[in-house]
C-alpha atoms as a PDB file:
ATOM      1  CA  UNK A   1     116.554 103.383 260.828  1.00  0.00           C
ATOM      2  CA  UNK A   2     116.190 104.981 257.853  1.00  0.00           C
ATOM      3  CA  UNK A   3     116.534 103.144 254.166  1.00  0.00           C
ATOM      4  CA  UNK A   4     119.304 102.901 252.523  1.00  0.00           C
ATOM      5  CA  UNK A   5     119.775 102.628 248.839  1.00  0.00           C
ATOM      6  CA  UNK A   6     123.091 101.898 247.017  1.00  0.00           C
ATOM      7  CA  UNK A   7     122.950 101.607 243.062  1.00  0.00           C
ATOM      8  CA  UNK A   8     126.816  99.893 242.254  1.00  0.00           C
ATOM      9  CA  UNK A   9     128.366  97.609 239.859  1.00  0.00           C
ATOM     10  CA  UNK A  10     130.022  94.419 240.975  1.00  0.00           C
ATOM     11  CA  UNK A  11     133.317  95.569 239.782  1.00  0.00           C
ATOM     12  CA  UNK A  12     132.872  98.763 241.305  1.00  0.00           C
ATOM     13  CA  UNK A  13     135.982  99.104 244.051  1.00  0.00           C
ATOM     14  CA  UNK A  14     134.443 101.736 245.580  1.00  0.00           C
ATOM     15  CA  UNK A  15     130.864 100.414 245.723  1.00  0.00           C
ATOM     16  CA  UNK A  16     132.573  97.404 247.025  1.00  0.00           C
ATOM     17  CA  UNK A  17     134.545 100.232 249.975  1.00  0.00           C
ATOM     18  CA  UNK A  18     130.652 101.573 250.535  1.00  0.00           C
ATOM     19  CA  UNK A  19     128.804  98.509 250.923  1.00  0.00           C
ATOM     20  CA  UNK A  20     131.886  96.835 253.637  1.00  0.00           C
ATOM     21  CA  UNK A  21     131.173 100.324 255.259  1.00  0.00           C
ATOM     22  CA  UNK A  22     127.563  99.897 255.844  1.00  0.00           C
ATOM     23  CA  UNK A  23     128.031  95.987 256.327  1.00  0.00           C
ATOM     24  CA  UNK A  24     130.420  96.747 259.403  1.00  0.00           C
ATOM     25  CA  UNK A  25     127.574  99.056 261.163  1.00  0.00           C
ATOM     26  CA  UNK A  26     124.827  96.299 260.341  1.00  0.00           C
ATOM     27  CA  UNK A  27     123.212  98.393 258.111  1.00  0.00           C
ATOM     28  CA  UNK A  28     120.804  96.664 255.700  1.00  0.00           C
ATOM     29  CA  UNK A  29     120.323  98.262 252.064  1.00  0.00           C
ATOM     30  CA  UNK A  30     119.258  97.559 248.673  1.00  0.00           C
ATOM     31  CA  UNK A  31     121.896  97.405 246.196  1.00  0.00           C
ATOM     32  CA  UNK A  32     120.694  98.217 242.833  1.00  0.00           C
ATOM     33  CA  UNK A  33     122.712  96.725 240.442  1.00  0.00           C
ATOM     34  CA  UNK A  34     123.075  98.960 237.265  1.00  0.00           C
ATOM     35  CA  UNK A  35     124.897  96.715 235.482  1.00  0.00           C
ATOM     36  CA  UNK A  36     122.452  93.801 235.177  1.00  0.00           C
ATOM     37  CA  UNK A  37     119.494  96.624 235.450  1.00  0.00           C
ATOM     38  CA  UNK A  38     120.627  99.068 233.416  1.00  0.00           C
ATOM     39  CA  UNK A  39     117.000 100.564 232.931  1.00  0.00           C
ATOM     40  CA  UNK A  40     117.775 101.513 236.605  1.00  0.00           C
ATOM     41  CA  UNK A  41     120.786 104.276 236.042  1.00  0.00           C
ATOM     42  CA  UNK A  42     118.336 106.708 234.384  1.00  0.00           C
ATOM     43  CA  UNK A  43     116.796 106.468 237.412  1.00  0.00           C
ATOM     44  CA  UNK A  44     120.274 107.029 239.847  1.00  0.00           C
ATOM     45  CA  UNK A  45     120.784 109.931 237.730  1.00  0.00           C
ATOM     46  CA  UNK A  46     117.356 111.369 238.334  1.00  0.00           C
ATOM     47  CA  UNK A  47     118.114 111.094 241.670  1.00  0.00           C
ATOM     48  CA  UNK A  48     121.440 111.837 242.128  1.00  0.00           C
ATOM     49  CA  UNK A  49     121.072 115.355 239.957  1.00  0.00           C
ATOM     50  CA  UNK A  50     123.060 113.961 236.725  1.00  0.00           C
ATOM     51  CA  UNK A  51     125.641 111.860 238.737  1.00  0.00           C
ATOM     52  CA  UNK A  52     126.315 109.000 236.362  1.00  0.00           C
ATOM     53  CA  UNK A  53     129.219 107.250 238.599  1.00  0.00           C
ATOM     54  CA  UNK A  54     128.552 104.526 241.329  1.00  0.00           C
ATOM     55  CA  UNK A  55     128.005 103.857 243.807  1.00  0.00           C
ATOM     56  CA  UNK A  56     125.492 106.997 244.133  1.00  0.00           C
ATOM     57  CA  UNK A  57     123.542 106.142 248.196  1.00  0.00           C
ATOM     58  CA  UNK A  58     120.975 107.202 249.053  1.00  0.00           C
ATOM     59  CA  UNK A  59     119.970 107.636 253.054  1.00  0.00           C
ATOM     60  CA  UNK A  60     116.262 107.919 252.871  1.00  0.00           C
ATOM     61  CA  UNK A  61     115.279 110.464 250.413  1.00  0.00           C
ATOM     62  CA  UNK A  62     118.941 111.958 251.218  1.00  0.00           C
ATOM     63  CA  UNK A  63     121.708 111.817 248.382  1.00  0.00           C
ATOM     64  CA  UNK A  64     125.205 111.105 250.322  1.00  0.00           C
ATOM     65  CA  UNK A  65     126.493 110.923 247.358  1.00  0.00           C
ATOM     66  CA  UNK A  66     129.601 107.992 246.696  1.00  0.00           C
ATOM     67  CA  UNK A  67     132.026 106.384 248.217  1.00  0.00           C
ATOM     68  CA  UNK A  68     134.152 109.509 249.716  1.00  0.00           C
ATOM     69  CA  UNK A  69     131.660 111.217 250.856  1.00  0.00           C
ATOM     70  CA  UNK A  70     129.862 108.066 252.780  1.00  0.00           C
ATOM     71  CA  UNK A  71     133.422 107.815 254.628  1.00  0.00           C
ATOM     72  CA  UNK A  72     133.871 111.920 255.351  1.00  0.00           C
ATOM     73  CA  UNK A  73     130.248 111.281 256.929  1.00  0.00           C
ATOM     74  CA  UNK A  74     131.582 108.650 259.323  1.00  0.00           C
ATOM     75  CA  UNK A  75     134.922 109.972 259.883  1.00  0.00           C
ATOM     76  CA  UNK A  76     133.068 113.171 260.944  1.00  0.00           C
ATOM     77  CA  UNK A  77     130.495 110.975 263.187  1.00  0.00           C
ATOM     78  CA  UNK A  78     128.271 112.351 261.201  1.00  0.00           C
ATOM     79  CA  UNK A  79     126.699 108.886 259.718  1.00  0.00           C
ATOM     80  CA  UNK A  80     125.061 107.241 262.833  1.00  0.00           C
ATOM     81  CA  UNK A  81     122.873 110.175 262.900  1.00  0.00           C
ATOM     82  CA  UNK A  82     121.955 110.529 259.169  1.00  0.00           C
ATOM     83  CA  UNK A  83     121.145 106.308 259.496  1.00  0.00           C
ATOM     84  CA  UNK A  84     119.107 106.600 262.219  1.00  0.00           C
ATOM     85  CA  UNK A  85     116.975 109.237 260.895  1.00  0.00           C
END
């Protein structure tokens, strides 16, 4: 399985969408909270290409991208694949 990585806000509704996503497959991932770390969104932006919004994910060294885009992956059955690496 590969890691997954969510940097969010807790009053984020969509990072709240992502994470009952990946909680319903049993997927564990660190949630980096930008809010309480925000030394950490420079980083999600130097990831994510200049995306400022949350919830940016991460899927290994794979940028998803946010919430829609998590939920096109799974609607397409594209996720289980991406997950397991």
């Amino acid at each position: 399985m590969q890691p997954v990585t969510l940097y969010t806000t807790p009053i984020c509704p969509f990072c709240v969408a992502a994470k009952r996503l990946l909680d319903s497959k049993g997927v564990d991932y660190t949630d980096i909270d930008v809010m309480t770390e925000p030394e950490r969104r420079a980083e999600m932006m130097q990831r994510a290409s200049g995306r400022h919004t949350v919830p940016q994910i991460f899927v290994g060294e794979t940028h998803v991208g946010g919430c829609d885009e998590l939920h096109q992956l799974e609607r397409a059955g594209k996720l289980d694949a991406l997950l397991a690496g």
